[in-house]
Protein backbone atom coordinates (compact mmCIF):
# COMPACT_ATOMS: atom_id res chain seq x y z
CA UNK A 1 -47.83 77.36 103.99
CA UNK A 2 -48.34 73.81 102.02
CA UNK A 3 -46.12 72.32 105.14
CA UNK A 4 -48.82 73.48 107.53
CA UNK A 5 -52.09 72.74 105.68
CA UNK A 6 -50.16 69.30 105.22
CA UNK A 7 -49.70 69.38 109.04
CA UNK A 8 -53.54 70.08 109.38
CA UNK A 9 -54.44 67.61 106.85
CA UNK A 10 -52.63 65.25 108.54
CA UNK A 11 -54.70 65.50 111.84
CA UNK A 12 -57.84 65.55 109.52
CA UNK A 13 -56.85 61.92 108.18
CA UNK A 14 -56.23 60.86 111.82
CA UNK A 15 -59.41 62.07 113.02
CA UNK A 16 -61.10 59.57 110.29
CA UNK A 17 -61.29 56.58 113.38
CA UNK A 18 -61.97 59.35 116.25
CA UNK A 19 -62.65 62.72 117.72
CA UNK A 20 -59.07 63.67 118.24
CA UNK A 21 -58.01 64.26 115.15
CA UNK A 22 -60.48 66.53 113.98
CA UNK A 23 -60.17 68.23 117.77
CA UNK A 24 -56.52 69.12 116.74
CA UNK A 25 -57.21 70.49 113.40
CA UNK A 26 -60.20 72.37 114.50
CA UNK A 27 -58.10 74.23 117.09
CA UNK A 28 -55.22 75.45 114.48
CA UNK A 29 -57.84 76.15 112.26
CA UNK A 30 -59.67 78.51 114.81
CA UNK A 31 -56.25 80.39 115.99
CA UNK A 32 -55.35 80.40 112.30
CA UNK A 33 -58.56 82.16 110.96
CA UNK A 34 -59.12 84.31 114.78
CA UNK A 35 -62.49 82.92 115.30
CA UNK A 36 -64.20 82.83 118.33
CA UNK A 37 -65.08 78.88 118.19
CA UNK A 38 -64.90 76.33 114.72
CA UNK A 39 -66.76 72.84 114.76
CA UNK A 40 -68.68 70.56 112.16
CA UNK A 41 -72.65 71.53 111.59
CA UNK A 42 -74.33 68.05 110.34
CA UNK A 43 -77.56 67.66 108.90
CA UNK A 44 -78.94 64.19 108.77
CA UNK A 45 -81.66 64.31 106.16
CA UNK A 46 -83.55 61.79 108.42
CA UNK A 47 -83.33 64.36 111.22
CA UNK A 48 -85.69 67.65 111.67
CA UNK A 49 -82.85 69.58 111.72
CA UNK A 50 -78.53 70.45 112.16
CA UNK A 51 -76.71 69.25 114.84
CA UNK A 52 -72.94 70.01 115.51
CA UNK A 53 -70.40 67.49 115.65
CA UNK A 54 -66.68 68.06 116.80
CA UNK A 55 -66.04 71.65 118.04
CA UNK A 56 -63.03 73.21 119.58
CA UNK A 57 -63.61 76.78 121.32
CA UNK A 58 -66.38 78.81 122.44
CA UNK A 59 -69.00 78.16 124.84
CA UNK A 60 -70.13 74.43 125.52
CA UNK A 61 -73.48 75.36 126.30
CA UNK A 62 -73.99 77.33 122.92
CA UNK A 63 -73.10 74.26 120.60
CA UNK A 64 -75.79 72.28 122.99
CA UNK A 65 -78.41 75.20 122.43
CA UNK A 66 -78.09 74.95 119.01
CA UNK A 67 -77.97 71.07 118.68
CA UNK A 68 -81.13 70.92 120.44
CA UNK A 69 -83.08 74.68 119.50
CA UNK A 70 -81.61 77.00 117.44
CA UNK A 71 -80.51 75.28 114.66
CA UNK A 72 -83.92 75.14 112.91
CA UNK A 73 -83.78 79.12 113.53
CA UNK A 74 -80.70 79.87 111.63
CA UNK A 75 -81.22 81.95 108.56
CA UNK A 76 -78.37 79.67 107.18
CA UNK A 77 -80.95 76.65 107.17
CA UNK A 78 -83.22 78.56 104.47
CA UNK A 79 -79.66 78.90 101.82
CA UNK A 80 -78.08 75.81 102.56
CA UNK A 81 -79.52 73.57 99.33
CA UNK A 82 -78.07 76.56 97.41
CA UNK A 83 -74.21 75.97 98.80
CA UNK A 84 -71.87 74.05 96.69
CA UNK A 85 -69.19 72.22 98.04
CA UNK A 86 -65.86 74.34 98.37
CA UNK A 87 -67.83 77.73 98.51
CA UNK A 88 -68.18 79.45 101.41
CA UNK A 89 -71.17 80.65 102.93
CA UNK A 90 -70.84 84.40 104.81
CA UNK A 91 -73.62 85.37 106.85
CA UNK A 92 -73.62 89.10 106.23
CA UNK A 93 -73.15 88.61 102.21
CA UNK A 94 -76.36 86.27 102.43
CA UNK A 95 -77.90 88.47 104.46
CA UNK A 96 -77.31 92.18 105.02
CA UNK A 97 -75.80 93.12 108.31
CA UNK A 98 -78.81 95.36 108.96
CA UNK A 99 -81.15 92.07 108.77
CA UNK A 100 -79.02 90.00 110.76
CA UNK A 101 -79.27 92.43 113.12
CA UNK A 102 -83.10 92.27 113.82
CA UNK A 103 -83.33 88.29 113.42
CA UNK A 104 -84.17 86.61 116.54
CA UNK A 105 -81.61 84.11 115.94
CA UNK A 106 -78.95 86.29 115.88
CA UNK A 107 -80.83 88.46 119.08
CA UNK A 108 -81.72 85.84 120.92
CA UNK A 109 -78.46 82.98 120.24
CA UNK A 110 -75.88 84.68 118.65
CA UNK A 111 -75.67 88.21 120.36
CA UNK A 112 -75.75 86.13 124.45
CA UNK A 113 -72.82 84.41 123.62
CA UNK A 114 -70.65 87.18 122.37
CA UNK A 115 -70.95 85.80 118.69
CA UNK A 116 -70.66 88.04 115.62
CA UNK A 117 -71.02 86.24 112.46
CA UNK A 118 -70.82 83.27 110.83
CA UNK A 119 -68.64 81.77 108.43
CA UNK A 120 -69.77 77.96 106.59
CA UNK A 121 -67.62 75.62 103.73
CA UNK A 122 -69.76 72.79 102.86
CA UNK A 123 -67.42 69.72 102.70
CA UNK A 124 -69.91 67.18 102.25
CA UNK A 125 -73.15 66.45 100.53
CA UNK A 126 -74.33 63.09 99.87
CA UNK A 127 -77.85 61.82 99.88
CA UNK A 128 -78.07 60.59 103.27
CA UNK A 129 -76.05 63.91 105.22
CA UNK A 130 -74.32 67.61 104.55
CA UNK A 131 -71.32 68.43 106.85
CA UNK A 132 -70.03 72.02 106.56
CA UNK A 133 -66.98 73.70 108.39
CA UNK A 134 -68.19 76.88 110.62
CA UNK A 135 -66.72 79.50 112.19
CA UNK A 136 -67.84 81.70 114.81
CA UNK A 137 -66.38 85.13 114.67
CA UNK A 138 -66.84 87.83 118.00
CA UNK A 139 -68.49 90.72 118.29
CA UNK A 140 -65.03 92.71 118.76
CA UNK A 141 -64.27 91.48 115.32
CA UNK A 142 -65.70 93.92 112.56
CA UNK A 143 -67.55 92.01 109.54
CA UNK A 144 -64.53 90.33 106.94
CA UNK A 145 -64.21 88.07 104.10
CA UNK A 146 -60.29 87.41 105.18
CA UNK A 147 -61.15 83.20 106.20
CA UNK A 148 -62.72 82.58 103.15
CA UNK A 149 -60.12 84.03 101.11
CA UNK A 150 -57.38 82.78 103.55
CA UNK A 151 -54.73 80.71 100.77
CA UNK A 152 -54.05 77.99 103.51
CA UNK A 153 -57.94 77.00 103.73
CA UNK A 154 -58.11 76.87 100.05
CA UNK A 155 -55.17 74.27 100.02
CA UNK A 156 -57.44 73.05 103.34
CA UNK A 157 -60.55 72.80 101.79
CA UNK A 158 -60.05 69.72 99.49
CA UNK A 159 -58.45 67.57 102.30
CA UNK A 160 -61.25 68.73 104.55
CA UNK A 161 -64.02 66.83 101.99
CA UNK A 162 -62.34 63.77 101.74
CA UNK A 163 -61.50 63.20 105.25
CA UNK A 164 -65.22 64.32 105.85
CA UNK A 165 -66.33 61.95 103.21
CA UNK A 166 -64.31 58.87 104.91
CA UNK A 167 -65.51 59.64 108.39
CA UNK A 168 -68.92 59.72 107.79
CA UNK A 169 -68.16 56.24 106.19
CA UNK A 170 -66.64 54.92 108.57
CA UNK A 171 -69.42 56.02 111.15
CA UNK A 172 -72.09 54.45 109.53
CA UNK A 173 -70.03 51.15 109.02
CA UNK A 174 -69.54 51.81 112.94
CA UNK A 175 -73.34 52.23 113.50
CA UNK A 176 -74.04 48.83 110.79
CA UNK A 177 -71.34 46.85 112.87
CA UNK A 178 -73.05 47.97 116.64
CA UNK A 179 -76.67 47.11 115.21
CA UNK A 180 -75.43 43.27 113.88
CA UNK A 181 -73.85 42.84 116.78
CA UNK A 182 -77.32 43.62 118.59
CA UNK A 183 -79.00 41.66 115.71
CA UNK A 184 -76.79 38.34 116.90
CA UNK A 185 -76.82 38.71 120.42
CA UNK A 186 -80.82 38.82 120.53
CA UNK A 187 -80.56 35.07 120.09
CA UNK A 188 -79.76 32.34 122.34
CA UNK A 189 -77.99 30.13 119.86
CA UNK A 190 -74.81 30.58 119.03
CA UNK A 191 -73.90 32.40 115.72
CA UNK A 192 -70.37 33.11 113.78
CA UNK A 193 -69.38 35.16 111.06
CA UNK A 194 -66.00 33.04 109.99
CA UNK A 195 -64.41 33.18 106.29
CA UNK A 196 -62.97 30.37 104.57
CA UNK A 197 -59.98 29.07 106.68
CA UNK A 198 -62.47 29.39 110.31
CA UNK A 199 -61.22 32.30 111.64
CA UNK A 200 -64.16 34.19 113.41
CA UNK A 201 -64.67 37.64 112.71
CA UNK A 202 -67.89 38.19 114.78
CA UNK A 203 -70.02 36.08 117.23
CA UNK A 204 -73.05 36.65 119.57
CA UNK A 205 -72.86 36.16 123.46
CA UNK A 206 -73.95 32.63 123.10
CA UNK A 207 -71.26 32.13 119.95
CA UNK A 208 -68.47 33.12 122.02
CA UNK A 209 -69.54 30.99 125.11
CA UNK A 210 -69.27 28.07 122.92
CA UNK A 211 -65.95 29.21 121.26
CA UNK A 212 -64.65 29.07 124.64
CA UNK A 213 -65.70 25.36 125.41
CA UNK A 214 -62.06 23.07 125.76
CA UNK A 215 -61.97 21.27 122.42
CA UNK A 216 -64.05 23.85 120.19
CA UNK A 217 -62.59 23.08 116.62
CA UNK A 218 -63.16 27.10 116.34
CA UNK A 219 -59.33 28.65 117.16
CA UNK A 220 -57.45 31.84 116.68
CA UNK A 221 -55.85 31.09 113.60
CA UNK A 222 -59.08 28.29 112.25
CA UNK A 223 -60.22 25.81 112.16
CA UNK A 224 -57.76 23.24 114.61
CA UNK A 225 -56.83 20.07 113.10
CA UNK A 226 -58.80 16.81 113.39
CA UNK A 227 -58.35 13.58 112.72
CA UNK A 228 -61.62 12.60 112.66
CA UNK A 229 -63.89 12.96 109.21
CA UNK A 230 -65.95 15.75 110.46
CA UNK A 231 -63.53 17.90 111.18
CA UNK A 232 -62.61 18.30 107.24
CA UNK A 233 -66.30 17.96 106.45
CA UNK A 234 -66.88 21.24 108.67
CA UNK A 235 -63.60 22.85 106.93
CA UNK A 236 -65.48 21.73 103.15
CA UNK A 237 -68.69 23.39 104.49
CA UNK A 238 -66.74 26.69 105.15
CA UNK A 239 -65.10 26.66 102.13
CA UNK A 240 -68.19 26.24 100.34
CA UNK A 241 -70.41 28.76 101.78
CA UNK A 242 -67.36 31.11 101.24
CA UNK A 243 -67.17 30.25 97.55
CA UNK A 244 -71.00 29.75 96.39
CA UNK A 245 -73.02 32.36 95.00
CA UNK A 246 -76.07 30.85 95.79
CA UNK A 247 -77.27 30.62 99.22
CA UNK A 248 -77.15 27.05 99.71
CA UNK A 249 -76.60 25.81 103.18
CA UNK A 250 -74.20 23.10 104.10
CA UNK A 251 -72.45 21.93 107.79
CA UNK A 252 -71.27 19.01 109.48
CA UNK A 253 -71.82 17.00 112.84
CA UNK A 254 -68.96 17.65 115.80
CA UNK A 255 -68.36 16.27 118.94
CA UNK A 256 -66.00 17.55 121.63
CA UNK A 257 -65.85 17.90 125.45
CA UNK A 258 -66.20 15.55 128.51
CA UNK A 259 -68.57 13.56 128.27
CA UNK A 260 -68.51 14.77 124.19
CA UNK A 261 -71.79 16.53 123.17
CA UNK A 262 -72.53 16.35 119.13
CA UNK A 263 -73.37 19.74 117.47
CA UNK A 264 -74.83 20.23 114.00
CA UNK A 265 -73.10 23.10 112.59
CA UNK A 266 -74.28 25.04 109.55
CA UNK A 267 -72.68 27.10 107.45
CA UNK A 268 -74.25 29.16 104.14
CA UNK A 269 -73.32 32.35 102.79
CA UNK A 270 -73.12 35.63 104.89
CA UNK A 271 -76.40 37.41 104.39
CA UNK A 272 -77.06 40.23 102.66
CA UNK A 273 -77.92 42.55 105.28
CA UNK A 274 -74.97 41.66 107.71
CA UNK A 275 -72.15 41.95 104.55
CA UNK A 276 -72.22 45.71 104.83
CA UNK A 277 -70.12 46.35 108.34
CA UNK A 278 -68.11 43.20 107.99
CA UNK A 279 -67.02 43.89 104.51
CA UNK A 280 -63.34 42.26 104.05
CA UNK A 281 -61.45 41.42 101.44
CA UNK A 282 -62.14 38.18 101.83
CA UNK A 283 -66.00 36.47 101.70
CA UNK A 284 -67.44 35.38 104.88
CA UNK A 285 -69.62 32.49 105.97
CA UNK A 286 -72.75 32.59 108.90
CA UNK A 287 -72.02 29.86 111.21
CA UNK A 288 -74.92 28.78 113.25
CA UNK A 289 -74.88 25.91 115.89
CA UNK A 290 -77.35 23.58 117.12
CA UNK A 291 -76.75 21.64 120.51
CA UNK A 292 -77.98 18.21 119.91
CA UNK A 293 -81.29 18.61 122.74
CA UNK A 294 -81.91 22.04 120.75
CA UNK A 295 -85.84 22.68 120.12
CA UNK A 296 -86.57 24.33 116.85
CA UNK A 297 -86.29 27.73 117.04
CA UNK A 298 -89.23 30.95 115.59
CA UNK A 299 -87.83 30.53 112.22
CA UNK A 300 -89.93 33.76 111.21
CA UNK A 301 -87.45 35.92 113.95
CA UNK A 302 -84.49 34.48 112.75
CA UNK A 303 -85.33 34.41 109.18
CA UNK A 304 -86.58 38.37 109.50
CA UNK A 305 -83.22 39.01 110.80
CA UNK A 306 -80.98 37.60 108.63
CA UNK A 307 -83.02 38.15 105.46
CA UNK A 308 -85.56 41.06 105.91
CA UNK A 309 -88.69 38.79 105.72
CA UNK A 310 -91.52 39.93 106.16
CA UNK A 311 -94.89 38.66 107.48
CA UNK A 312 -96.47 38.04 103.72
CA UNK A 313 -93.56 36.17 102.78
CA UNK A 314 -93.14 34.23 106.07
CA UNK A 315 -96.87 32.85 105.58
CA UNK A 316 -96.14 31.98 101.56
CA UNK A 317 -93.15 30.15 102.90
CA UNK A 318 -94.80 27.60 105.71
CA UNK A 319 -97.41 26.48 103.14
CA UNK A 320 -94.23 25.82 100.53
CA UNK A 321 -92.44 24.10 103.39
CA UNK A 322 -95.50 22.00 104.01
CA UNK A 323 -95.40 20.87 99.94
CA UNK A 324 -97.97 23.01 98.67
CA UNK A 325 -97.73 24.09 94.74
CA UNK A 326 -98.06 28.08 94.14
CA UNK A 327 -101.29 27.80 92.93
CA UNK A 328 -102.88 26.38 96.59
CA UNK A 329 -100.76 28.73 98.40
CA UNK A 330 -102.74 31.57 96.68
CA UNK A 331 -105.94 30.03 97.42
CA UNK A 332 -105.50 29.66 101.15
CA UNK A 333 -103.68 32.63 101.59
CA UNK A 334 -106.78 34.93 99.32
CA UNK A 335 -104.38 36.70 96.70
CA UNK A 336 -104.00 36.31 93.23
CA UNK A 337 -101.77 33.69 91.56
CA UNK A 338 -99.15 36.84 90.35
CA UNK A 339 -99.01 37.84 94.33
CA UNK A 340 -97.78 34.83 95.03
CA UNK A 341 -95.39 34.31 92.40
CA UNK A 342 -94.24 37.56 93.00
CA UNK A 343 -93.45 36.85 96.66
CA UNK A 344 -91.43 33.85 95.78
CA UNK A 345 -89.39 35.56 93.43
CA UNK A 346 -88.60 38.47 96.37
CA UNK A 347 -87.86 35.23 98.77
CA UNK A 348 -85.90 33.92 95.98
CA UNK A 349 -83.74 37.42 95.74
CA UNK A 350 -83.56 38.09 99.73
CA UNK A 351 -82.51 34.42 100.43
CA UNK A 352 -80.11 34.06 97.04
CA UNK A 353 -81.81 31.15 95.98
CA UNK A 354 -82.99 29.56 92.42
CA UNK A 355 -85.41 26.72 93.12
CA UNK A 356 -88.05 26.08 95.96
CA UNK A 357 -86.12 22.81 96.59
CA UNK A 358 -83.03 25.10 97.58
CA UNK A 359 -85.09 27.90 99.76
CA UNK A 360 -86.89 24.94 101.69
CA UNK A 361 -83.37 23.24 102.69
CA UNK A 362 -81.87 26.35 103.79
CA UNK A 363 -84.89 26.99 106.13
CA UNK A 364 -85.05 23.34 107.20
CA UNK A 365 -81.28 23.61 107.81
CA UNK A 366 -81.18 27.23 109.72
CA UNK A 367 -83.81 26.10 111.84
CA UNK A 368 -83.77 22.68 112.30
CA UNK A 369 -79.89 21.61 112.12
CA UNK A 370 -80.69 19.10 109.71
CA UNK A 371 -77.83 17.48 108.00
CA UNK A 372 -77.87 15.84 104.31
C-alpha cells in the first residue's frame, strides 16, 4: 500500500508544472475510492464563489454547472470555514440524509447527474485560496464513510497538501511572470531583466528586437567581449546594479552596427514589483535602452509601472525635479508640510532610495538616458 500512495504521490509532484499529473492521480484515486468523478474545488477569496480545477470522471457539463451556478448553492459552502486541513468533510454526517434530500442543490444539480453524495479533504488553506479534494459518489452507491477511512488516502493526504501548496505557488508565480511580461511589452523601448554576468532573463518585444541587432554586446552566455572602454563600463554598471542595495542607477554609452548607432544603456536594481516571478538565486538588474534620437518618454507611465507610483507622488516628484525644497512643494501642491514629507519618504521606500539627490538621478536617468 505505501508503494502505491508513493506511486500516486509521485504523479501529484509531477502535476506541480501541469494538468497531467494531477489528471493521473485523480483517476487512481477515483477507481481506488469507486467514486463516480474526483477533481479539485478552489475557492479564491477574491472570487464570489468555488470553482473546480482538475477533474477526472463524471460528466463535463456538471463540473461547468457548478463552476459557473451551483457552487454558491452547495450546503458545503455554509461549513467550509469550519474544515481543518486533513479532515474530511461527508455530506450526509454534516447534513442528515433526510435534508439533503429536500435541498435544491442536491434536487436540482446533484440528483440530474446521477450523483449521490459528496465526499471533501481540505488540502489547502492559505489567506489568498482553499483547495479541497472531492469525490462524487452515485446514486447506486448506498451512503459510506469507507474513502475517508480508506488507509491509502491517509498516507495520501499529506502528499496531497504539499503538492497542493507548491502548485498554487507556482501558478501565481505563473500569473506574476505573464502580467510583467505584459507590463514590459506595453512600452516601445526596449527593456531587460539581465543579472550580473549579462545574461537576459526577460525582455519586452522591443528588448528582444534590439538583442537581435548584429553586434548587440547582449549574447547567450553575456555580455560579449569588447575591446573598447564601454564595453567593461556596461559590464561595471551590471555588476553594480546587481550588487547595490540602494536603487541607484548607473549605464554606459555603446555603439554597434553599420553605420554604428550610440545607445545609452541603464542599468539599476530590479524593481520591487517585477522581483517576485523572476526570483533566482542570483540578483537581477533592469536594463533599459535609449536610441540616441529617443524623445523623453511619460516618465509618470513608466515610473507607475516599475514602482507603483501614484498620481500624488508623481506631482510631489516634478516640483522636486524642478529644485523645489519640501516646504514650496506643499504650498503649490495645497497639503500640509507632514503630507509632503510623508510622500517623499513612500517615494523614498518604493524607489529604494536615501536622498532626493539619488531619487532625482534615477528619474533623470530612466527617462532621459542621461549618463554621469
Amino acid at each position: 500500500m505505501e508503494k502505491l500512495a508513493l506511486s500516486i504521490a509521485h504523479d501529484l509532484y509531477g502535476g506541480v508544472l501541469g494538468q497531467e499529473g494531477w489528471h493521473a492521480a485523480l483517476k487512481r484515486i477515483r477507481d481506488l475510492t469507486g467514486a463516480e468523478s474526483a477533481c479539485t474545488v478552489i475557492l479564491d477569496r477574491r472570487a464570489p464563489a468555488a470553482a473546480v480545477g482538475d477533474h477526472s470522471g463524471g460528466d463535463e457539463r456538471a463540473f461547468d454547472e457548478y463552476t459557473n451556478r451551483y457552487s454558491r448553492y452547495d450546503p458545503a459552502e455554509n461549513v467550509r470555514h469550519r474544515l481543518q486541513l486533513g479532515n474530511w468533510y461527508i455530506d450526509w454526517q454534516w447534513f442528515t440524509r433526510h435534508a439533503l434530500d429536500r435541498d435544491p442543490f442536491y434536487q436540482e444539480f446533484m440528483r440530474p447527474y446521477g450523483l449521490r453524495s459528496v465526499h471533501a479533504l481540505p488540502i489547502l488553506k492559505n489567506g489568498v485560496a482553499e483547495c479541497c479534494l472531492s469525490l462524487q459518489f452515485p446514486l447506486s452507491q448506498p451512503d459510506t464513510d469507507e474513502p475517508s477511512k480508506s488507509p491509502l488516502l491517509r498516507l495520501l493526504a499529506p502528499h496531497l497538501q504539499q503538492a497542493a501548496t507548491l502548485r498554487h505557488k507556482f501558478l501565481n508565480l505563473q500569473q506574476r511572470a505573464e502580467l510583467a511580461q505584459q507590463l514590459l511589452d506595453d512600452f516601445s523601448f526596449p527593456l531587460l531583466a539581465t543579472d550580473a554576468q549579462g545574461r537576459v532573463h526577460l525582455a519586452n518585444r522591443a528588448g528582444a528586437t534590439w538583442l537581435s541587432l548584429p553586434g548587440n554586446p547582449f549574447g547567450a552566455s553575456g555580455l560579449k567581449p569588447s575591446r573598447a572602454g564601454a564595453g567593461s563600463r556596461l559590464a561595471e554598471a551590471l555588476v553594480a546594479a546587481c550588487t547595490r542595495r540602494t536603487r541607484l542607477a548607473t549605464g554606459a554609452h555603446v555603439a554597434f552596427g553599420t553605420p554604428p548607432i550610440r545607445y545609452a544603456v541603464v542599468a539599476m536594481p530590479l524593481p520591487e514589483p517585477m522581483s517576485f516571478p523572476l526570483s533566482t538565486y542570483e540578483p537581477l538588474a533592469l536594463v533599459k535602452v535609449h536610441t540616441h534620437d529617443a524623445t523623453p518618454i511619460s516618465a509618470h507611465r513608466l515610473l507607475h509601472a516599475l514602482f507603483g507610483i501614484p498620481p500624488a507622488e508623481y506631482r510631489l516628484l516634478l516640483l522636486l525635479m524642478q529644485g523645489h525644497h519640501v516646504k514650496e512643494c506643499a504650498q503649490q501642491l495645497g497639503v500640509s508640510q507632514e503630507t509632503t514629507r510623508t510622500q517623499l519618504k513612500s517615494l523614498f521606500r518604493r524607489t529604494q532610495t536615501s536622498r532626493q539627490s539619488q531619487l532625482i538621478d534615477l528619474v533623470r536617468k530612466l527617462t532621459y538616458g542621461h549618463m554621469d
